[in-house]
Protein backbone atom coordinates (compact mmCIF):
# COMPACT_ATOMS: atom_id res chain seq x y z
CA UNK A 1 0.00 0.00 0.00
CA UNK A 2 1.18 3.40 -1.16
CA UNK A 3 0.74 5.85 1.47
CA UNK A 4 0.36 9.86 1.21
CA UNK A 5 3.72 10.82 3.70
CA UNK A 6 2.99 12.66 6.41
CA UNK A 7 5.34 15.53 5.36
CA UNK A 8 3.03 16.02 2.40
CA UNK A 9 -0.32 16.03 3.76
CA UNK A 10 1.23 18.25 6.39
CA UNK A 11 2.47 20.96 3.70
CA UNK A 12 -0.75 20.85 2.47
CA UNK A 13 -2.81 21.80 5.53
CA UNK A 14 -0.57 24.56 6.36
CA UNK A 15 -0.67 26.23 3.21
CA UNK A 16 -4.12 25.89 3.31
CA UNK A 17 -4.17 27.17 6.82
CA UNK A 18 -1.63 30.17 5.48
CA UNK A 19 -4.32 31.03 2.14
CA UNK A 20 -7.28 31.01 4.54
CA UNK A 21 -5.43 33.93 7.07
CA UNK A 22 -5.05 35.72 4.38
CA UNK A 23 -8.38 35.68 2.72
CA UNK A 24 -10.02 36.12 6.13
CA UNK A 25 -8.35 36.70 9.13
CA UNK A 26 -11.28 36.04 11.37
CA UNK A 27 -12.27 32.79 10.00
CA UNK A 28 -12.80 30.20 12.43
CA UNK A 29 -13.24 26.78 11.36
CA UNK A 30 -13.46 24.61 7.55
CA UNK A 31 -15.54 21.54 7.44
CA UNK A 32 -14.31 19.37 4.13
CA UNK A 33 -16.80 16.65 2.79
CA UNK A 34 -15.46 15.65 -0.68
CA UNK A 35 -13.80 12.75 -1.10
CA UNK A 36 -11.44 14.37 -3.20
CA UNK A 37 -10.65 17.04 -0.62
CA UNK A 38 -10.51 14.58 2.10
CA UNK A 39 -8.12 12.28 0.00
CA UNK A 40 -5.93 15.67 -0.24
CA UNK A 41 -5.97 16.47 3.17
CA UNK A 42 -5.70 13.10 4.56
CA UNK A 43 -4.31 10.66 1.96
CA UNK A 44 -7.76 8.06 2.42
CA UNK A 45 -11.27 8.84 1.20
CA UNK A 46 -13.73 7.13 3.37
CA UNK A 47 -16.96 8.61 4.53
CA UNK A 48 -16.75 11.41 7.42
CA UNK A 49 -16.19 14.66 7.63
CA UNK A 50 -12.94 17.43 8.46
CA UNK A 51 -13.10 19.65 10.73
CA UNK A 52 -10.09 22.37 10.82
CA UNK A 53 -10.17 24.83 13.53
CA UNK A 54 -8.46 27.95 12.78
CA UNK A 55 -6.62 27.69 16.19
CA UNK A 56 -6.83 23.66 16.94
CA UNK A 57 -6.13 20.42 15.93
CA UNK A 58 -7.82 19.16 12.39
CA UNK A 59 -9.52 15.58 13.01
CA UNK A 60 -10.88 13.69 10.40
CA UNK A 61 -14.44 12.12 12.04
CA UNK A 62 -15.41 8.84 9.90
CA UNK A 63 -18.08 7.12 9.41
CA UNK A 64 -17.23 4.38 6.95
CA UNK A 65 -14.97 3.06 6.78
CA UNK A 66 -13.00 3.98 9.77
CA UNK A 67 -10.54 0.74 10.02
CA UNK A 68 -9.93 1.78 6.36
CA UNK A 69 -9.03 4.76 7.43
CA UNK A 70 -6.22 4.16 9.90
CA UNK A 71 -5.13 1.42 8.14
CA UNK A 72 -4.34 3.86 4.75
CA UNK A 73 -3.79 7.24 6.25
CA UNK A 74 -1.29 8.71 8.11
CA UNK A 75 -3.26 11.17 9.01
CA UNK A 76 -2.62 12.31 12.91
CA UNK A 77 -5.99 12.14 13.99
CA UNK A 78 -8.82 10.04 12.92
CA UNK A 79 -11.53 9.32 15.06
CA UNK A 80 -14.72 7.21 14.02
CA UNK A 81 -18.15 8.81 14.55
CA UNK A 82 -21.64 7.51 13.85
CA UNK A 83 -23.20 10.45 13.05
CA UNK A 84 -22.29 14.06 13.16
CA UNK A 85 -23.53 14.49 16.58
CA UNK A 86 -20.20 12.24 17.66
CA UNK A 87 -18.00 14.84 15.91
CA UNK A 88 -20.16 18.40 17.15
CA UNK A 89 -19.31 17.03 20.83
CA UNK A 90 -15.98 17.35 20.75
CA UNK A 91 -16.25 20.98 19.66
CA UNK A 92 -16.41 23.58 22.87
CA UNK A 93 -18.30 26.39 21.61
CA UNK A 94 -19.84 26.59 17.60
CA UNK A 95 -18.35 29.56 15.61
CA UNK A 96 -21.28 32.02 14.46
CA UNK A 97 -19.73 30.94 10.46
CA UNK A 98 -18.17 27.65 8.82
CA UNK A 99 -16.12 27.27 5.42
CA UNK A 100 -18.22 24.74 3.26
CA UNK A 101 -17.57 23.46 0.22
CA UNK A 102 -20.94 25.06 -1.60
CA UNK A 103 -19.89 23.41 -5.15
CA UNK A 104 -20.20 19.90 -4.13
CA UNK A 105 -22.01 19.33 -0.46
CA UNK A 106 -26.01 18.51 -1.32
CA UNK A 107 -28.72 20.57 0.36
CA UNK A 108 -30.07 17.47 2.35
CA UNK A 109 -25.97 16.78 3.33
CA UNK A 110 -26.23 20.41 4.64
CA UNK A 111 -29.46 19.86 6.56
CA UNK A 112 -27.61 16.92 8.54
CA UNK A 113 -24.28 18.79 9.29
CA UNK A 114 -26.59 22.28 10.50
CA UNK A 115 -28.85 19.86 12.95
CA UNK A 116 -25.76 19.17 14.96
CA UNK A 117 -23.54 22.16 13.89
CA UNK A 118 -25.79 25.18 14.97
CA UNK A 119 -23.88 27.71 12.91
CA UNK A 120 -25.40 30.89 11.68
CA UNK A 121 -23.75 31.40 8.08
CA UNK A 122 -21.92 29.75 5.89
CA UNK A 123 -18.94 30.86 3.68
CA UNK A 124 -17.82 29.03 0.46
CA UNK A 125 -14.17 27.08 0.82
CA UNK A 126 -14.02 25.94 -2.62
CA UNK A 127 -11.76 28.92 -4.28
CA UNK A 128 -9.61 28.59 -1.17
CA UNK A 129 -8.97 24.46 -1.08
CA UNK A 130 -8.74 24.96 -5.49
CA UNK A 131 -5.83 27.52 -4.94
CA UNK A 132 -4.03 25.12 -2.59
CA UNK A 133 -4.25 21.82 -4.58
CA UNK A 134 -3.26 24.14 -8.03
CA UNK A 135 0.31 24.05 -6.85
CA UNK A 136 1.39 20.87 -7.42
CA UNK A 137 4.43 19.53 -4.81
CA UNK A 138 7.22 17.25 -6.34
CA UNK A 139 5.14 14.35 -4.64
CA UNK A 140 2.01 14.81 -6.86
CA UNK A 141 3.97 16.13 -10.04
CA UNK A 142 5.57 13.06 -9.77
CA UNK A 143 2.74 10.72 -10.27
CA UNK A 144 1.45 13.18 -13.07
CA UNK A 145 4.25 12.07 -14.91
CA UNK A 146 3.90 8.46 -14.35
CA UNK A 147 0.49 8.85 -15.82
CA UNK A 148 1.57 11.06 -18.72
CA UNK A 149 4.18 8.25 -19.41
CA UNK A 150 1.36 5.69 -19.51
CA UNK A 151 -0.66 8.15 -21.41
CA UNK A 152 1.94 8.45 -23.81
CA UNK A 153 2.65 4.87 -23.99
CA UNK A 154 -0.74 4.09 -24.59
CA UNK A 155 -1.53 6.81 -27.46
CA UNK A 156 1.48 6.32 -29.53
CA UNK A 157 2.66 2.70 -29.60
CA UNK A 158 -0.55 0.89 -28.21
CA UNK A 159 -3.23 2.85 -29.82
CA UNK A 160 -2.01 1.65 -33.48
CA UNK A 161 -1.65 -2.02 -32.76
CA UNK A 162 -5.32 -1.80 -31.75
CA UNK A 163 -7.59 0.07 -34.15
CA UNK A 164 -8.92 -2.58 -36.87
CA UNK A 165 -11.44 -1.74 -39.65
CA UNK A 166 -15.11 -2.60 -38.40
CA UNK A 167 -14.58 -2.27 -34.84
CA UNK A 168 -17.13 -0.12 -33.39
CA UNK A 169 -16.24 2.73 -30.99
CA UNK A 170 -17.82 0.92 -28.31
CA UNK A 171 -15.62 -2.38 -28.93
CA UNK A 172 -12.39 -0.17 -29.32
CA UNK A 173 -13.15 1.80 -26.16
CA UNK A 174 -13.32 -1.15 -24.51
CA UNK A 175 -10.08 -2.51 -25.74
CA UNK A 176 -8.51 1.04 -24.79
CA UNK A 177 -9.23 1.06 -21.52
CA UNK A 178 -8.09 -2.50 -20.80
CA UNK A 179 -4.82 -1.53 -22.69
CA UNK A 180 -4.54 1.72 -20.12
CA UNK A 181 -5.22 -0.20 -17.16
CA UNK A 182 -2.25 -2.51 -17.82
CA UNK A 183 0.16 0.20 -19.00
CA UNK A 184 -0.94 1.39 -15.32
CA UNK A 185 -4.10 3.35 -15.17
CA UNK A 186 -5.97 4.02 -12.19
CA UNK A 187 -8.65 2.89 -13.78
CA UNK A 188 -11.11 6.30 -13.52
CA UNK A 189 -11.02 9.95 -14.53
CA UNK A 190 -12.83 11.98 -12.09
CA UNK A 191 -14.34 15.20 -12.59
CA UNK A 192 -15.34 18.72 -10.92
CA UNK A 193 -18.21 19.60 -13.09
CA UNK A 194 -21.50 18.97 -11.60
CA UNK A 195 -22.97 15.37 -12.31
CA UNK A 196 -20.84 14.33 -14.89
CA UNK A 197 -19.87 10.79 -16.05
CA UNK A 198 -17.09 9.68 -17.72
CA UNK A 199 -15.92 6.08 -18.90
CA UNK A 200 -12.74 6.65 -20.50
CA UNK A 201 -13.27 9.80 -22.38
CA UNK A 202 -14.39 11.20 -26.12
CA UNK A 203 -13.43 7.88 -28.35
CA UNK A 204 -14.82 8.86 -31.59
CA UNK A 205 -14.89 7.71 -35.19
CA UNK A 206 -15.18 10.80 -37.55
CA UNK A 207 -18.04 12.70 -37.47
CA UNK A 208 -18.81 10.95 -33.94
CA UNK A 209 -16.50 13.54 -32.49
CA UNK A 210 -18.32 16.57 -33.70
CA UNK A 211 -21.28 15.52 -31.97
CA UNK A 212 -23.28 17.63 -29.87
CA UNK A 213 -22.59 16.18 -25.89
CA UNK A 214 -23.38 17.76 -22.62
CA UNK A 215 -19.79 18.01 -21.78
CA UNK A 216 -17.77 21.33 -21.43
CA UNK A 217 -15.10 20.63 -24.05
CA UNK A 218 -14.71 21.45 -27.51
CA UNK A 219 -15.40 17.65 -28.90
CA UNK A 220 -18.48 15.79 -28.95
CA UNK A 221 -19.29 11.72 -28.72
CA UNK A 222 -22.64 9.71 -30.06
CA UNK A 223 -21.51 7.79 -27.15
CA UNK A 224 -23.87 4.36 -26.20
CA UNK A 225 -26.90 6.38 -26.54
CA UNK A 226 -29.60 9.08 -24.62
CA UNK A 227 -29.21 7.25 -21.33
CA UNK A 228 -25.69 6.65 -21.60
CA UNK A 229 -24.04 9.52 -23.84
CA UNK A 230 -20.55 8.10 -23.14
CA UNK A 231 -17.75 5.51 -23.94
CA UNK A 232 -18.99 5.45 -27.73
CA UNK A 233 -21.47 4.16 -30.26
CA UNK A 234 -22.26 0.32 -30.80
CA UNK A 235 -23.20 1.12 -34.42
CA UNK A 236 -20.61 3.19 -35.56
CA UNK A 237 -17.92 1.50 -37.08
CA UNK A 238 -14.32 2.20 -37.83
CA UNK A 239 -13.84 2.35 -42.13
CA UNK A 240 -11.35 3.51 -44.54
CA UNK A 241 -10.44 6.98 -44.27
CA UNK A 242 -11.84 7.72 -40.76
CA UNK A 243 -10.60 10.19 -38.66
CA UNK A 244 -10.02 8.47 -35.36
CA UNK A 245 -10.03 10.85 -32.33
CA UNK A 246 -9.28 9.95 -28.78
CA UNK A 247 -9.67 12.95 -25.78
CA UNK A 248 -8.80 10.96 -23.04
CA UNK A 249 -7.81 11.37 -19.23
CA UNK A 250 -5.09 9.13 -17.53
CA UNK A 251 -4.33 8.58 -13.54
CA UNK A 252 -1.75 7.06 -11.19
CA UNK A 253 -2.11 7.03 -7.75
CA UNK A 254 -5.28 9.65 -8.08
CA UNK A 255 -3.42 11.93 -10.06
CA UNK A 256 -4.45 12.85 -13.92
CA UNK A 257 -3.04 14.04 -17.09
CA UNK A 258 -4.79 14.68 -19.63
CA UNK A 259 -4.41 13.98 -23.42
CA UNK A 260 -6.06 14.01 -26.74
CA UNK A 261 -4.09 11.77 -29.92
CA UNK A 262 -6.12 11.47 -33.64
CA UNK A 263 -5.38 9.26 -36.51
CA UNK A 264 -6.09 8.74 -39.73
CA UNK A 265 -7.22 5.44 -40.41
CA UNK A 266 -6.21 3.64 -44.10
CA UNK A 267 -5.71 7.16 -45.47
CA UNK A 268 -4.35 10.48 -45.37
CA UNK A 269 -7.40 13.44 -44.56
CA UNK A 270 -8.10 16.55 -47.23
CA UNK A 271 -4.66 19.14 -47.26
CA UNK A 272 -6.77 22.03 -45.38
CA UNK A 273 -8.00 19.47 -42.32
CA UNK A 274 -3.87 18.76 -42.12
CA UNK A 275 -3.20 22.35 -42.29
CA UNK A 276 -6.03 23.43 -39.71
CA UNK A 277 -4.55 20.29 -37.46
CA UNK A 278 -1.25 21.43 -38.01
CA UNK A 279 -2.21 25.13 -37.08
CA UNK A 280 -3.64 23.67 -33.83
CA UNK A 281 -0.36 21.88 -32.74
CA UNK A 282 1.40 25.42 -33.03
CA UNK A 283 -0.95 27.33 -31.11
CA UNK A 284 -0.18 24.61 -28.47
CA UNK A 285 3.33 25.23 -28.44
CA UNK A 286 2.90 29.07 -27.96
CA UNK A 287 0.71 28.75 -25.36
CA UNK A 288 3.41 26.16 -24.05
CA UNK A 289 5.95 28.65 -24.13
CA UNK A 290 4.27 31.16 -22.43
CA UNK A 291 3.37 28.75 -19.36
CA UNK A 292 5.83 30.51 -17.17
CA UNK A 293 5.20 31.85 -13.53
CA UNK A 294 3.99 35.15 -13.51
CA UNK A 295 1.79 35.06 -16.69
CA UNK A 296 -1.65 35.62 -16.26
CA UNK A 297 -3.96 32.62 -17.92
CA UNK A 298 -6.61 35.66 -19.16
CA UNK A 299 -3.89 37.13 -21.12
CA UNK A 300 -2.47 33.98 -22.60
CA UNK A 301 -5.87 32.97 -23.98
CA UNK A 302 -6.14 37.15 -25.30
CA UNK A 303 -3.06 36.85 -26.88
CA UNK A 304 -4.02 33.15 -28.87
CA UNK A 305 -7.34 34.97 -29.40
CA UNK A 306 -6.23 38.03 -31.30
CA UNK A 307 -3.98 36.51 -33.50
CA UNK A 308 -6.66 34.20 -34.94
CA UNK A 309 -8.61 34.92 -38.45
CA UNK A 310 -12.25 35.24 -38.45
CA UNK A 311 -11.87 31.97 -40.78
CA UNK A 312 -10.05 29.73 -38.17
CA UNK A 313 -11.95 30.82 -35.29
CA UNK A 314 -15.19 29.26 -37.11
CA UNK A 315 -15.80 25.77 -35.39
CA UNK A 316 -12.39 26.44 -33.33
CA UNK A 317 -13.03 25.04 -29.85
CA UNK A 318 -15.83 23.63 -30.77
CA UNK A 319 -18.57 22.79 -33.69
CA UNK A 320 -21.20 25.06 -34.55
CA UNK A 321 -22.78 27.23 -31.61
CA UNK A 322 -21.52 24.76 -29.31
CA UNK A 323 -17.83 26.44 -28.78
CA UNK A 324 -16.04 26.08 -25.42
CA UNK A 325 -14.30 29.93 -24.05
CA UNK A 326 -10.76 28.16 -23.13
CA UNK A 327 -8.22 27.02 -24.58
CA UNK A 328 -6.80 24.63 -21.60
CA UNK A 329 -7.51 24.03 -17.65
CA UNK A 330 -5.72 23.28 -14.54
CA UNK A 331 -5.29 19.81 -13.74
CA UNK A 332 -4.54 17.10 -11.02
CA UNK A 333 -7.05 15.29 -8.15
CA UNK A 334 -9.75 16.41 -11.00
CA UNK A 335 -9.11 16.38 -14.85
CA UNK A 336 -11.06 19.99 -14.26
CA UNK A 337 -9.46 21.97 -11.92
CA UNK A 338 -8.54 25.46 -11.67
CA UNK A 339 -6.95 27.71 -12.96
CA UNK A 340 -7.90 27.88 -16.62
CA UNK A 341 -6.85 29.84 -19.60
CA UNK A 342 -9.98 31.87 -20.25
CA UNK A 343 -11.30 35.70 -19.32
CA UNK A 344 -11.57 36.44 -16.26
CA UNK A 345 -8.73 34.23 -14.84
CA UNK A 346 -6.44 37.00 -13.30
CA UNK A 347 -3.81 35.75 -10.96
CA UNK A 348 -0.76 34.64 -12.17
CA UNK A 349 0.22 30.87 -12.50
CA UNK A 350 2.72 29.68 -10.29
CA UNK A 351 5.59 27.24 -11.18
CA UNK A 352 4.52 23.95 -10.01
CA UNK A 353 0.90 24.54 -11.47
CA UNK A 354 0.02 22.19 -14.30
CA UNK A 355 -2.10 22.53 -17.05
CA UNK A 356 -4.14 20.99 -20.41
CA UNK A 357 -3.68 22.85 -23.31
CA UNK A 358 -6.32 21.50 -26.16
CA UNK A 359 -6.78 23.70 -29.00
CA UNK A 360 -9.24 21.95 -31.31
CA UNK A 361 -11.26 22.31 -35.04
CA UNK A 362 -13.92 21.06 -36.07
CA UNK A 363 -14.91 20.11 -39.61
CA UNK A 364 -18.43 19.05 -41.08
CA UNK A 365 -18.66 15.30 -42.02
CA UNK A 366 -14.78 14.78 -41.19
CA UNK A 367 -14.79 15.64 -37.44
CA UNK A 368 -12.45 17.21 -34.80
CA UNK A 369 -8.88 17.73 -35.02
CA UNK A 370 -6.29 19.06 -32.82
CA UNK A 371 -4.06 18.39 -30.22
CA UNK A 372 -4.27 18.43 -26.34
CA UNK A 373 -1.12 17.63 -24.15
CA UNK A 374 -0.89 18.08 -20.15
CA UNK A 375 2.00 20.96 -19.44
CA UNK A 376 4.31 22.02 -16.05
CA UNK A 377 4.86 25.06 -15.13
CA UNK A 378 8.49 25.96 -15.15
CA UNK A 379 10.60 29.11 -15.64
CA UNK A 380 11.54 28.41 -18.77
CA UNK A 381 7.78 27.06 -19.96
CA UNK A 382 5.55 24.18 -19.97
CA UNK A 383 6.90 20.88 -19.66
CA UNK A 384 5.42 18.20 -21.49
CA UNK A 385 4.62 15.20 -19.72
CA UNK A 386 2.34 13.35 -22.19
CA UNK A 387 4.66 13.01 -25.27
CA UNK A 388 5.47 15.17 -28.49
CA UNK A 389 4.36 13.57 -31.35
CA UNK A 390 2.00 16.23 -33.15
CA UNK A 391 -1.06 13.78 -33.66
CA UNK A 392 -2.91 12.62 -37.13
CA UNK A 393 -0.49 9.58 -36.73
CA UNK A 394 -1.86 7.60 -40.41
CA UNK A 395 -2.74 3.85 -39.53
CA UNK A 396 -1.66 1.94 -42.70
């Protein structure tokens, strides 16, 4: 069993200590729900709840499992609970406000923590924890890596030993993800956005990816149907001359990177699909280059912006009316954290931050090209971690 070190979960809960002082001198006490929070705070994510007092010990109170718990986590204090009421007893007198994460905890979740808790406001923690776990220590970058190895491994020599003419996307993602798995895999990619599945990620067969989907990214996916919009479609086979496209995410040890790969199947695509491809794989590289600490994410994506022709920017990240405002996103824990390169994202990155980069076209009939590669944040630019071959790789 791998665990979190001490040291490191530590680090983390005094800079988070350190950003909330900051933001609010007077606050008084965080309680964390998540189980991705609670795996970054405490290295195990069982059922419970963590409370950190501004000016006290942080326990971790567990429901389920707690034996799980101790036996994963070396964090200092876990104690098992059976409710909240176990965990409000132990606090002396209730602050008038609590830090909650408001993205994630349900109403009814909220109901049960405020019948023992008798707080009288809440404050959102969300930005706060986001900020903390967008730095990335050499422990976590280092499992990035190992999953941007596997990714790579996966997309450029696995990939083409795979893809066979009349496979459907269903049968292929199926193959993919056993092939990801054994490369090492976590075996899920987890997500921020509210109520969203994933299986393995957009595995599409030419116009497939173009297809309108109720994910926030620039490609699309038939998928297995209205009830399950994901993994891909039983009916739609791979032929001659397909664009293949694979947007995929990648973990070890709970850590992500994130990577999209196309090829052209039997055939080469139409010259101005190569050059609008080929276009995409350079505005990745400049934003690469400017992934350096101090630049500010807003003015990255301004700069990409600008520069683009009216022409290009039609069906550019994104088909049709359905066009995504970013051109890449912080990543880690979640496939979609912050920061991201949009409007509106102000503060400057910070080395140690990582980030996707996919810029991406879409074409009628043909479907989506592009690129998308996970990137470090280092003085002299982003790193790559998920390998450098430019994509439209032809299958023969």
């Amino acid at each position: 069993m791998i665990k979190v070190p001490l040291s490191e979960l530590q680090s983390r809960m005094n800079r988070f200590r350190s950003r909330m002082d900051k933001a609010d001198p007077n606050w008084e006490i965080a309680a964390v729900f998540s189980k991705i929070n609670l795996y970054y705070f405490t290295g195990t994510m069982q059922d419970g709840v963590l409370l950190i007092p501004r000016n006290d010990e942080a326990v971790f109170w567990v429901r389920r499992s707690y034996e799980r718990a101790v036996d994963e986590s070396l964090f200092p204090a876990i104690k098992p609970m059976g409710s909240y009421r176990d965990a409000a007893a132990s606090i002396k007198m209730f602050p008038d406000t609590v830090y909650l994460e408001t993205e994630v905890v349900p109403l009814a979740m909220y109901q049960r923590f405020h019948k023992h808790f008798p707080f009288k406001e809440f404050k959102s923690v969300d930005a706060h924890i986001s900020s903390v776990r967008a730095i990335k220590s050499p422990y976590e970058l280092s499992r990035m890596e190992q999953a941007g190895e596997v990714h790579r491994r996966v997309s450029e020599e696995r990939v083409p030993q795979t893809l066979r003419e009349g496979m459907s996307e269903a049968d292929f993602a199926a193959q993919l993800f056993s092939v990801m798995v054994e490369e090492g895999h976590h075996g899920v990619g987890r997500f921020g956005m509210f109520d969203t599945e994933i299986g393995i990620g957009h595995v599409c067969f030419g116009e497939s990816s173009i297809y309108p989907t109720y994910f926030d990214g620039p490609g699309g996916s038939f998928g297995m149907g209205p009830a399950v919009p994901l993994i891909g479609s039983r009916e739609r086979k791979l032929k001659m001359g397909d664009l293949v496209y694979i947007d995929a995410g990648c973990g070890v040890e709970g850590y992500h990177s994130d990577k999209t790969m196309t090829y052209m199947f039997g055939k080469t695509l139409p010259e101005y699909v190569i050059k609008a491809h080929k276009e995409c794989v350079a505005i990745q590289n400049e934003i690469a280059e400017m992934l350096k600490p101090g630049a500010i994410p807003a003015q990255i994506y301004q700069t990409i912006m600008k520069q683009l022709s009216p022409e290009f920017q039609q069906n550019f990240m994104g088909f049709g009316n359905r066009k995504v405002r970013f051109l890449g996103h912080g990543i880690g824990l979640l496939i979609d954290e912050l920061p991201v390169i949009a409007e509106g994202f102000m503060e400057p990155i910070q080395e140690g931050m990582v980030f996707a980069v996919e810029p991406k076209k879409g074409f009628k009939d043909i479907g989506m090209v592009g690129i998308e590669n996970t990137f470090i944040v280092t003085p002299e630019g982003g790193k790559c971690i998920t390998g450098d071959i430019p994509g439209l790789i032809l299958i023969d």
